[in-house]
C-alpha atoms as a PDB file:
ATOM      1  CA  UNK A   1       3.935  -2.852  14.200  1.00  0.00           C
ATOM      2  CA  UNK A   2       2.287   0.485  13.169  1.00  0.00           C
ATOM      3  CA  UNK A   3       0.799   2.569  15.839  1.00  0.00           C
ATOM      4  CA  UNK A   4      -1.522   5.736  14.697  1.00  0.00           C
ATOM      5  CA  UNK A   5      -2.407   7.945  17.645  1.00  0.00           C
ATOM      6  CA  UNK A   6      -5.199  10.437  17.386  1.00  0.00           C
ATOM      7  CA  UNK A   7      -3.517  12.073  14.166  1.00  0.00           C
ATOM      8  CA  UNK A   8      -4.888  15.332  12.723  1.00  0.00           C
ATOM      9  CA  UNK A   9      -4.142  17.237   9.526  1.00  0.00           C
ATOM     10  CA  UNK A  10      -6.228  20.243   8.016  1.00  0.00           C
ATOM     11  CA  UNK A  11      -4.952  21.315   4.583  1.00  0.00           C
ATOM     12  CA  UNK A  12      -5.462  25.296   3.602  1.00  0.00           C
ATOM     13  CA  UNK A  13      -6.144  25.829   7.079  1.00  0.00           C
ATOM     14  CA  UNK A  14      -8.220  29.563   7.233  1.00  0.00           C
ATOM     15  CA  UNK A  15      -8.888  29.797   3.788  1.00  0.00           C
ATOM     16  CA  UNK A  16     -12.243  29.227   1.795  1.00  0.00           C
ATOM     17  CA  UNK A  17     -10.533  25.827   0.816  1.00  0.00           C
ATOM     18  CA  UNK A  18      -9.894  24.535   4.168  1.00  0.00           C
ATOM     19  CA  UNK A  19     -10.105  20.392   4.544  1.00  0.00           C
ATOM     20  CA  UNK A  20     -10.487  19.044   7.441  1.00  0.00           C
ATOM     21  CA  UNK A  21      -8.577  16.062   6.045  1.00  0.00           C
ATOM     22  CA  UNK A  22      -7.731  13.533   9.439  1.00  0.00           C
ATOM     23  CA  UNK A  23      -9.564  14.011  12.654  1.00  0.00           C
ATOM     24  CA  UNK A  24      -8.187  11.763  15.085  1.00  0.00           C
ATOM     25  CA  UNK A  25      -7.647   9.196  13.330  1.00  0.00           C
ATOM     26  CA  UNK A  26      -6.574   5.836  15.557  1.00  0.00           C
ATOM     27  CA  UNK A  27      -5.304   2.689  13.828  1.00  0.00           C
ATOM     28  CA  UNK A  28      -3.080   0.463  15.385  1.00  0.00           C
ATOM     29  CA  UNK A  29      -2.012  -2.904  13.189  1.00  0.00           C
ATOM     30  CA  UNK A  30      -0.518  -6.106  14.531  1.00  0.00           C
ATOM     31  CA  UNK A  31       2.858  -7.644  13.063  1.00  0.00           C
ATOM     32  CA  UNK A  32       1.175  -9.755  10.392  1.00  0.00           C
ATOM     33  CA  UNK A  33      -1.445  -7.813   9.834  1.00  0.00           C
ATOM     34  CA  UNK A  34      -3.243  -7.416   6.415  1.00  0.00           C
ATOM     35  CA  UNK A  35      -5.766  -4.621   6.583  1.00  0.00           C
ATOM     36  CA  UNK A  36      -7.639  -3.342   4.132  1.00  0.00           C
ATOM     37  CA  UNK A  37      -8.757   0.376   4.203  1.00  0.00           C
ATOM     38  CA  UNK A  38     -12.172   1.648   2.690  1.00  0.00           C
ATOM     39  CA  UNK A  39     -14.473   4.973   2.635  1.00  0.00           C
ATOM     40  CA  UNK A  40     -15.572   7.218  -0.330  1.00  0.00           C
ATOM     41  CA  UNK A  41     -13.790   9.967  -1.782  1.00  0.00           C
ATOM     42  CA  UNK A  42     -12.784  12.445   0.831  1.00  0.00           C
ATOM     43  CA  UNK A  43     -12.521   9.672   3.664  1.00  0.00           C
ATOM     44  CA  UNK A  44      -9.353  10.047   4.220  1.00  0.00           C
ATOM     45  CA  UNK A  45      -7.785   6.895   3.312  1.00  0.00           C
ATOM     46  CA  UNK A  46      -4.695   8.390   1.065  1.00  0.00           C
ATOM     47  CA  UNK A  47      -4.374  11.331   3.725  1.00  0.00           C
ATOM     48  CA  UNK A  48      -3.850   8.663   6.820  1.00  0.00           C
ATOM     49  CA  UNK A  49      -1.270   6.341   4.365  1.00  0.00           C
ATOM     50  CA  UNK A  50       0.486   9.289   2.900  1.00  0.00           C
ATOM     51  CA  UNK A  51       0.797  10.212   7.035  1.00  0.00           C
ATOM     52  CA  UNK A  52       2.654   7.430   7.776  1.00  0.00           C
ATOM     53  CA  UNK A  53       4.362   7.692   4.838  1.00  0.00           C
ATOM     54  CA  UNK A  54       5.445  11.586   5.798  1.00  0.00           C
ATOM     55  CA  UNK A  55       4.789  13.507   2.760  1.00  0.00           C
ATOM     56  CA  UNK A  56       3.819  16.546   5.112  1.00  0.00           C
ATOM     57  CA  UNK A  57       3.893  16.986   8.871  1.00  0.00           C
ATOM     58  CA  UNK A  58       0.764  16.221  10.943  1.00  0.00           C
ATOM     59  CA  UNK A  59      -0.990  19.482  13.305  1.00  0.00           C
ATOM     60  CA  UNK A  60      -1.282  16.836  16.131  1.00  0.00           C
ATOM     61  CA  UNK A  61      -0.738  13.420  16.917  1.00  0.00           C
ATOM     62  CA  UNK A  62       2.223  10.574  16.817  1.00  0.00           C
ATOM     63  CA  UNK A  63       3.032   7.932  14.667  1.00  0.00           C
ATOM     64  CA  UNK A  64       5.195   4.576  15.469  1.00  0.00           C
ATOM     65  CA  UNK A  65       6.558   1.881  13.624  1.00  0.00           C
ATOM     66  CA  UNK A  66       7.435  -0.993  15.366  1.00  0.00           C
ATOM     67  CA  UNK A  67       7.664   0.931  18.337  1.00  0.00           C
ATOM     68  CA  UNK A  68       9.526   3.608  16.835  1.00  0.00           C
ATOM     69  CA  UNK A  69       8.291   7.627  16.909  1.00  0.00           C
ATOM     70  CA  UNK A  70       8.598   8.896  13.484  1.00  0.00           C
ATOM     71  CA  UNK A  71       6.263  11.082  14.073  1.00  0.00           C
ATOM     72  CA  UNK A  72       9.190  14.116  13.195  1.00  0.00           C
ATOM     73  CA  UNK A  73      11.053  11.968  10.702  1.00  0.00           C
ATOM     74  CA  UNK A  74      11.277  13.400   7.590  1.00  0.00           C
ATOM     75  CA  UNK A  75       9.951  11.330   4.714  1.00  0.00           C
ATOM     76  CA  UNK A  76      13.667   9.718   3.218  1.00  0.00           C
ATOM     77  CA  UNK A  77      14.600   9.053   6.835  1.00  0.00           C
ATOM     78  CA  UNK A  78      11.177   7.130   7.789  1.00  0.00           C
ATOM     79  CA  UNK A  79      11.502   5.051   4.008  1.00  0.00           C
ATOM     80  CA  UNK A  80      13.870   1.987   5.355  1.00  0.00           C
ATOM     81  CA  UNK A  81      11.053   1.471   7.965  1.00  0.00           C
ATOM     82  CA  UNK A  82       8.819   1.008   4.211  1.00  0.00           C
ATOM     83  CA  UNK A  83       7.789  -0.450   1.228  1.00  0.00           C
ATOM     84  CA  UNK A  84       5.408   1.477  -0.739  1.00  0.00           C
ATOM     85  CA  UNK A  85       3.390   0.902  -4.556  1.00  0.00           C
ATOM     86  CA  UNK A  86       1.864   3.266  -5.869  1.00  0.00           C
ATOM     87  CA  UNK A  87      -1.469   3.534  -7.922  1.00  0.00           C
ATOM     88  CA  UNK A  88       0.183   4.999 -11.491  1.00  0.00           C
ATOM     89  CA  UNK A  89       2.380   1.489 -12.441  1.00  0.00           C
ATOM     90  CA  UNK A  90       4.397   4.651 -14.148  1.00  0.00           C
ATOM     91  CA  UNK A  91       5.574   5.625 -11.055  1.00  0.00           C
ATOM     92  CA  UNK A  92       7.630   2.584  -9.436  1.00  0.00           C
ATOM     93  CA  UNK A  93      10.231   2.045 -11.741  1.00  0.00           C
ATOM     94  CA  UNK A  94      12.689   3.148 -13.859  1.00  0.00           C
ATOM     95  CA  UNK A  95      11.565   2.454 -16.869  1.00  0.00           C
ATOM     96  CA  UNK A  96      15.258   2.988 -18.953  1.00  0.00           C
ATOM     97  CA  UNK A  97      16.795   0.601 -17.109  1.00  0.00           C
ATOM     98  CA  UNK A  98      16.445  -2.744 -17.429  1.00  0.00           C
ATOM     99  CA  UNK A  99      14.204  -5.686 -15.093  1.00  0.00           C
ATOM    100  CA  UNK A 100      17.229  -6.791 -13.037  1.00  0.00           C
ATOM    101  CA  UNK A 101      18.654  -3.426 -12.890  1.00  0.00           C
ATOM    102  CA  UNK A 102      15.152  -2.419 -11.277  1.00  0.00           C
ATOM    103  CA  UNK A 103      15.604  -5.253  -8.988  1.00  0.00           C
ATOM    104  CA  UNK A 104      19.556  -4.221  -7.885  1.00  0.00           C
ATOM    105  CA  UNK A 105      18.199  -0.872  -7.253  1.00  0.00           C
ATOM    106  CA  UNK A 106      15.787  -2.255  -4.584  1.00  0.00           C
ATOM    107  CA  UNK A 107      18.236  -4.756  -3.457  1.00  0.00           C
ATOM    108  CA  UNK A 108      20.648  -1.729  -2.746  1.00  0.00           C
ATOM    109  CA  UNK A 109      18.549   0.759  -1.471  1.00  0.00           C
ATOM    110  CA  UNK A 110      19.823   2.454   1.916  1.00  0.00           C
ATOM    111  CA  UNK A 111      23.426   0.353   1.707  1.00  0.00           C
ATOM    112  CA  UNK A 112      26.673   1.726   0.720  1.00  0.00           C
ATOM    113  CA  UNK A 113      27.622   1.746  -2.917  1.00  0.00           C
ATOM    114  CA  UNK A 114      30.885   0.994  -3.893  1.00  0.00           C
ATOM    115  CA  UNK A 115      32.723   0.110  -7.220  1.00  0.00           C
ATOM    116  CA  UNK A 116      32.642  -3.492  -7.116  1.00  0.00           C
ATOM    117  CA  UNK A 117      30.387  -4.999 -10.535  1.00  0.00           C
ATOM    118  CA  UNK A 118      27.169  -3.712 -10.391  1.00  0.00           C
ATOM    119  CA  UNK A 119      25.466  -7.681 -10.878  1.00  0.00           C
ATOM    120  CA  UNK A 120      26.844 -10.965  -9.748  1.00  0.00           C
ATOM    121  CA  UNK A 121      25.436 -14.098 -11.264  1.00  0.00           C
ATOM    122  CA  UNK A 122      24.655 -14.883  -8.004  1.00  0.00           C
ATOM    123  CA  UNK A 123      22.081 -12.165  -7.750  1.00  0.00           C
ATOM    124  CA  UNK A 124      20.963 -12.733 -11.034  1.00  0.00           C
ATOM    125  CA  UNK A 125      19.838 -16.178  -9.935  1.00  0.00           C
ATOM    126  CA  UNK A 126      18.505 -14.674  -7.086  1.00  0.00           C
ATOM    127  CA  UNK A 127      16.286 -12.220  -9.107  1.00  0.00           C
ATOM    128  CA  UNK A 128      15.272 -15.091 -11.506  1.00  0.00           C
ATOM    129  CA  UNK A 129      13.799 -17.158  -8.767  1.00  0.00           C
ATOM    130  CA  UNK A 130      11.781 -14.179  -7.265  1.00  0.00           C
ATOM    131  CA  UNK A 131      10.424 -13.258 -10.447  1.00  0.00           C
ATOM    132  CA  UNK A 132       9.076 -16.803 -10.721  1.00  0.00           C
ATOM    133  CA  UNK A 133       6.908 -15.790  -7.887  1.00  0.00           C
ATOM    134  CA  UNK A 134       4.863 -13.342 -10.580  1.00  0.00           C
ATOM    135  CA  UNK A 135       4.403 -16.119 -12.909  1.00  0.00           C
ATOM    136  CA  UNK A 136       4.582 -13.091 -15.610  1.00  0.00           C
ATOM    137  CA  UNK A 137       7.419 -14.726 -17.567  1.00  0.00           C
ATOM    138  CA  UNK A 138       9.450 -11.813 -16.663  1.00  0.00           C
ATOM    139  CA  UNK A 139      12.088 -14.323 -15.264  1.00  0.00           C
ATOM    140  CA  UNK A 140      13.034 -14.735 -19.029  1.00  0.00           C
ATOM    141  CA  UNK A 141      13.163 -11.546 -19.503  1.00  0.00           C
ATOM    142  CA  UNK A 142      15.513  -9.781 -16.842  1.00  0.00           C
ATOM    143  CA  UNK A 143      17.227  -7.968 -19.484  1.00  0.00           C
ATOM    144  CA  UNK A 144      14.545  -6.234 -20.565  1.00  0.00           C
ATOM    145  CA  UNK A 145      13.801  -2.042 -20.522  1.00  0.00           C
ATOM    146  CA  UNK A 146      11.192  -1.915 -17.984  1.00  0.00           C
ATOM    147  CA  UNK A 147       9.669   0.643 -20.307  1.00  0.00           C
ATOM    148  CA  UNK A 148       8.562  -1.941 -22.674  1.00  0.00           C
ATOM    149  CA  UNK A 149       6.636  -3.769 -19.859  1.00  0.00           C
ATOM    150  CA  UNK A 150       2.551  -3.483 -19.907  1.00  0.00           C
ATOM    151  CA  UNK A 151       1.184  -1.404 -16.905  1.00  0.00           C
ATOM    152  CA  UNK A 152       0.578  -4.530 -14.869  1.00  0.00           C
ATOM    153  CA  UNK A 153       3.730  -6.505 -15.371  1.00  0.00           C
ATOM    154  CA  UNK A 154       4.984  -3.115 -14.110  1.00  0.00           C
ATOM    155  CA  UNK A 155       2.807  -3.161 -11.075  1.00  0.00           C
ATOM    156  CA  UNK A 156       3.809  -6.478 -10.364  1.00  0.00           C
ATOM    157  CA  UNK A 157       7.354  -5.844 -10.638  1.00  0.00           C
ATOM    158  CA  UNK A 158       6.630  -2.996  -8.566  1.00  0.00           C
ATOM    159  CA  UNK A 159       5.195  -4.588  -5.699  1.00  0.00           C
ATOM    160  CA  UNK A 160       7.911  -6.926  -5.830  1.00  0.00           C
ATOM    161  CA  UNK A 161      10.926  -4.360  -5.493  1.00  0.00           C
ATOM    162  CA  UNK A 162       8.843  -2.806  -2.723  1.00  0.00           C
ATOM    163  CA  UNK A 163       9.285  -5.952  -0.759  1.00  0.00           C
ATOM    164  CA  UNK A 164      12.463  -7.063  -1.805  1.00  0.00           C
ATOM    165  CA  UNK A 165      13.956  -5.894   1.837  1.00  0.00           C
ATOM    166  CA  UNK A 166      11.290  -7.383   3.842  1.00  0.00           C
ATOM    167  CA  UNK A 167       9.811  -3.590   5.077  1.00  0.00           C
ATOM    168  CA  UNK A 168       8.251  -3.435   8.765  1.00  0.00           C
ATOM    169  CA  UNK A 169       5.109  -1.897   6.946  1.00  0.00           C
ATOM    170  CA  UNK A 170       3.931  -2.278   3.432  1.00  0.00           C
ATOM    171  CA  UNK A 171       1.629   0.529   1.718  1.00  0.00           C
ATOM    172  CA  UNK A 172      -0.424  -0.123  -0.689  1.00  0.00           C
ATOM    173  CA  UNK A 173      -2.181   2.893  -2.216  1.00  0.00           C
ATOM    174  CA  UNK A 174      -5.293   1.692  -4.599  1.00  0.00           C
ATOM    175  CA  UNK A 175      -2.450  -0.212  -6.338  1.00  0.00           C
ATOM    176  CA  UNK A 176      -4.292  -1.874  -9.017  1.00  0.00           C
ATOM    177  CA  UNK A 177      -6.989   0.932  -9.407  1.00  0.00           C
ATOM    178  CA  UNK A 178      -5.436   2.013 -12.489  1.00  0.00           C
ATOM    179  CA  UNK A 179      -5.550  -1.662 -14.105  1.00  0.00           C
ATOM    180  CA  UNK A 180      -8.152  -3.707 -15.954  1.00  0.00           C
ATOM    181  CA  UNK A 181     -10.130  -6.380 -14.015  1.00  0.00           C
ATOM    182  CA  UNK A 182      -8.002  -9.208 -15.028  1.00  0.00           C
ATOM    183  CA  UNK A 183      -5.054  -7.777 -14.742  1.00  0.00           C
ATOM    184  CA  UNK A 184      -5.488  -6.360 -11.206  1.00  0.00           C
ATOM    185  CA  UNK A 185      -7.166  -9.648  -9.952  1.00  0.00           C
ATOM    186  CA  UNK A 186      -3.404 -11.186 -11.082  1.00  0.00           C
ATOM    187  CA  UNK A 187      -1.710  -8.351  -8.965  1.00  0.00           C
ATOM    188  CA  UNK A 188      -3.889  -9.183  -5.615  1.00  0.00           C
ATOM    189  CA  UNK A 189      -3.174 -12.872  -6.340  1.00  0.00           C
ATOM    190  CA  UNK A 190       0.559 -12.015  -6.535  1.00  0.00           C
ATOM    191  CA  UNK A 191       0.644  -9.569  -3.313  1.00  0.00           C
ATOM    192  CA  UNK A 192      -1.487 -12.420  -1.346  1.00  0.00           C
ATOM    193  CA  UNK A 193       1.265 -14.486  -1.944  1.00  0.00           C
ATOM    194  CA  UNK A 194       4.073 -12.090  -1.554  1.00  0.00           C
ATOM    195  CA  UNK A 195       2.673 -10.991   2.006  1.00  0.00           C
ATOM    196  CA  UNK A 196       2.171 -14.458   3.274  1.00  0.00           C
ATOM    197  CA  UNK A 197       5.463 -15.309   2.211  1.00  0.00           C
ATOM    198  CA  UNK A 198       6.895 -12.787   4.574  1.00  0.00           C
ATOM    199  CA  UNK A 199       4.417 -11.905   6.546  1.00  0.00           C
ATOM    200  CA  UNK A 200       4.220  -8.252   5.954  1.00  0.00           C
ATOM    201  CA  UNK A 201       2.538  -6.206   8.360  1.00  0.00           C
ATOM    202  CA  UNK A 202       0.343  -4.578   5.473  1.00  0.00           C
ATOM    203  CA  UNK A 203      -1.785  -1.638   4.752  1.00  0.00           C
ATOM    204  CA  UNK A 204      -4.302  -1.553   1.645  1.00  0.00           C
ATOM    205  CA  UNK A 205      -6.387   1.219   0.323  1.00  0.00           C
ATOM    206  CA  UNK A 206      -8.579   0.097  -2.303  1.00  0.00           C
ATOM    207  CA  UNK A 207     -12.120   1.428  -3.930  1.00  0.00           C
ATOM    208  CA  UNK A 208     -13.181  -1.705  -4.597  1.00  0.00           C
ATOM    209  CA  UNK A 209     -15.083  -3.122  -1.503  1.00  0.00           C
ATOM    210  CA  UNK A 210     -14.861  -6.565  -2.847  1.00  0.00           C
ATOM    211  CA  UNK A 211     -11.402  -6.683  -2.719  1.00  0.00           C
ATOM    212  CA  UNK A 212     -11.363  -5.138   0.467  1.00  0.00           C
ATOM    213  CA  UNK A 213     -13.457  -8.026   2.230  1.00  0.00           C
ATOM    214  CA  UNK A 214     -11.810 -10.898  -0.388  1.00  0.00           C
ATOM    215  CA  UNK A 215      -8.099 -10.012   1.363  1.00  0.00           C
ATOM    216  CA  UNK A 216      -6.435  -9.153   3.958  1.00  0.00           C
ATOM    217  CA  UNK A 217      -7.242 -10.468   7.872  1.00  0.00           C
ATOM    218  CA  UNK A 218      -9.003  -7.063   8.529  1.00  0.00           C
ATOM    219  CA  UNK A 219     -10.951  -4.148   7.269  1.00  0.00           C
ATOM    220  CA  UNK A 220     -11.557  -0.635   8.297  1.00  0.00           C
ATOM    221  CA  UNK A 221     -13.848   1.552   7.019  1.00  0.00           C
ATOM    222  CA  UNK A 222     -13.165   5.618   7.168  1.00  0.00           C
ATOM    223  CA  UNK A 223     -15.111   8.562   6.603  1.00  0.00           C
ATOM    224  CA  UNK A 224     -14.718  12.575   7.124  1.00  0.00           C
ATOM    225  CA  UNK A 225     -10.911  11.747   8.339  1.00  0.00           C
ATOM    226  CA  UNK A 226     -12.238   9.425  11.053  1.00  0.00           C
ATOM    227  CA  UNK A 227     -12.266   5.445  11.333  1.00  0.00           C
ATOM    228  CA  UNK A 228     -15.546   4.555  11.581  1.00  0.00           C
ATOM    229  CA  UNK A 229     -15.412   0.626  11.257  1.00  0.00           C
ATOM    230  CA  UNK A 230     -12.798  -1.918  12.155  1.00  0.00           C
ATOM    231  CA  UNK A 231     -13.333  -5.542  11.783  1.00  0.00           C
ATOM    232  CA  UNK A 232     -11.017  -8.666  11.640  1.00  0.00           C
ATOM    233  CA  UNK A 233     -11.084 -12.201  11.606  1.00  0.00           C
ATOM    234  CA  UNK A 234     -13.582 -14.384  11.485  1.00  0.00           C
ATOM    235  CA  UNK A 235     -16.290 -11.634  11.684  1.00  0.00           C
ATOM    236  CA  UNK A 236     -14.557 -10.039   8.389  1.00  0.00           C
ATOM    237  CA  UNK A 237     -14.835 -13.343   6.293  1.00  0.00           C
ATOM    238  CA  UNK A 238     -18.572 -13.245   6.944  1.00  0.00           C
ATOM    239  CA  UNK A 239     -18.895  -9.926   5.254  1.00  0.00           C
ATOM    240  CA  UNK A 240     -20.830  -9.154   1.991  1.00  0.00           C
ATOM    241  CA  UNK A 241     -20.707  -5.936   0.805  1.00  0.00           C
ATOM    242  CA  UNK A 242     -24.534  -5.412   1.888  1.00  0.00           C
ATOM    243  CA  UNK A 243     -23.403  -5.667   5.533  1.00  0.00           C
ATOM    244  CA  UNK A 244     -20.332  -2.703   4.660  1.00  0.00           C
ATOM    245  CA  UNK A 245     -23.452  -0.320   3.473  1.00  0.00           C
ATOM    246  CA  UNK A 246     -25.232  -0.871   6.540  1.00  0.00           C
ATOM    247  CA  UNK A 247     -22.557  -0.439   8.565  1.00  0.00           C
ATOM    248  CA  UNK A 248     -21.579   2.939   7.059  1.00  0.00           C
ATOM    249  CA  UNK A 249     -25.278   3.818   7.168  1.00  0.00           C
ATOM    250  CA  UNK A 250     -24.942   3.131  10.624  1.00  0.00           C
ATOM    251  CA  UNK A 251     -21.802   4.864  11.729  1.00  0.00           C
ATOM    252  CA  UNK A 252     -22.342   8.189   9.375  1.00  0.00           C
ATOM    253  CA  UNK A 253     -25.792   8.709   9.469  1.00  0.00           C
ATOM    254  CA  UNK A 254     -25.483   8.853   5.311  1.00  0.00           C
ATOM    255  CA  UNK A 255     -25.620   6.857   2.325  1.00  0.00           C
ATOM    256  CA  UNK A 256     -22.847   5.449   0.515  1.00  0.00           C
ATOM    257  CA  UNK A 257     -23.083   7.207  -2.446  1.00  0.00           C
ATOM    258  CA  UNK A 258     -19.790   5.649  -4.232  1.00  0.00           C
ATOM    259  CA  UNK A 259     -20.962   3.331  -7.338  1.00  0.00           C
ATOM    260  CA  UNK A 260     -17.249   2.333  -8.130  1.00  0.00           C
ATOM    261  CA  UNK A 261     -16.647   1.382  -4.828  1.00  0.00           C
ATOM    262  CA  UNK A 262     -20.056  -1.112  -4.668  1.00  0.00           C
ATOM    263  CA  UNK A 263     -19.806  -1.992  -8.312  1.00  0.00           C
ATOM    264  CA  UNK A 264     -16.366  -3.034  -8.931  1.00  0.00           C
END
């Protein structure tokens, strides 16, 4: 379903701040596949997601999406190929309009508009039920500002519009990093169920490496814009986070010096 071939971006290139950000980066995920994505600060996890996600063009290499090059795409062209979440739970949704005007938004996104009423009561039902899915409440509330929502009923809701279309490839960028422990353990629980549901072909950054070995069916580790790790199955739900620091010992030659990462 996604297909990363020897990708490389350098940011500032000749100047005293050049970054060496992705080099040759490989990463090719199955449809179905959950994969977590780990490596300190610098790694090049947000670099290789915000790739695919074409923010910027890459110096060298091809990307494809269920066999599709959108290598060239530009970033609104490749965005009916995704669904994407965000770490701020600011930054998904509209927060003046209401929960199942969020929703219709989603529902409508790359279709013609026309003038027809902007929400049936069929729809409404529609966006009750899938709200139930969050078990937030928020299925009593669908006429509610999403402004007046707490950061991760937002996130939730988030993740939920995100999905709403069934995308080939769902990003997740640290999307509960901004949230406290409870409240992000709630979010995982909800995207566990939300991918397995629909079996999303998914792709998770995330600093904690708990989480990383906890979900998903496999885990790659990166470091100086290079995959350095890649496990999956059986072998993955056999990992503790002791056998992650070896293995980056192993691979880099260095410690892992991130405590948030260990720690959370």
């Amino acid at each position: 379903m996604l297909r990363v071939e020897n990708i490389y971006k350098t940011f500032n290139p000749g100047t005293v701040n050049e970054k060496k950000a992705l080099q040759g980066v490989n990463l090719h995920l199955r449809d179905g596949d959950f994969c977590t994505v780990i490596g300190g600060n610098g790694a090049g996890k947000s670099t290789t997601l915000n790739a695919v996600a074409g923010l910027w063009p890459l110096d060298e290499g091809k990307i494809f999406i269920d066999g599709i090059d959108i290598t060239n795409l530009p970033e609104f062209k490749r965005a009916k190929y995704l669904g994407r979440v965000f770490q701020d739970p600011m930054t998904g949704s509209a927060p003046g309009m209401t929960i199942e005007e969020n929703l219709a938004l989603a529902a409508r996104r790359g279709k013609a508009r026309g003038l027809k009423k902007g929400l049936t009561k069929a729809e409404r039902d529609e966006y009750t039920e899938l709200l139930k899915i969050l078990d937030l409440g928020l299925e009593k509330r669908l006429t509610s500002k999403v402004g007046l929502l707490s950061g991760g009923q937002r996130q939730a809701l988030t993740l939920l519009m995100a999905t709403l279309q069934k995308p080939k490839l769902l990003l997740l960028d640290e999307h509960t990093a901004a949230l406290d422990p409870k409240t992000a353990a709630k979010v995982l629980e909800t995207t566990d169920k939300i991918v397995a549901k629909d079996k999303l072909t998914t792709l998770m950054i995330t600093h904690n490496m708990r989480d990383a070995i906890a979900h998903g069916n496999r885990l790659i580790m990166m470091w100086e814009g290079r995959v350095i790790y890649d496990v999956c199955g059986e072998e993955k739900k056999k990992l503790q986070v002791s056998d992650l620091l070896k293995k980056f010992e192993e691979a880099s030659g260095a410690e892992f010096a991130n405590d948030r990462m260990m720690l959370g």
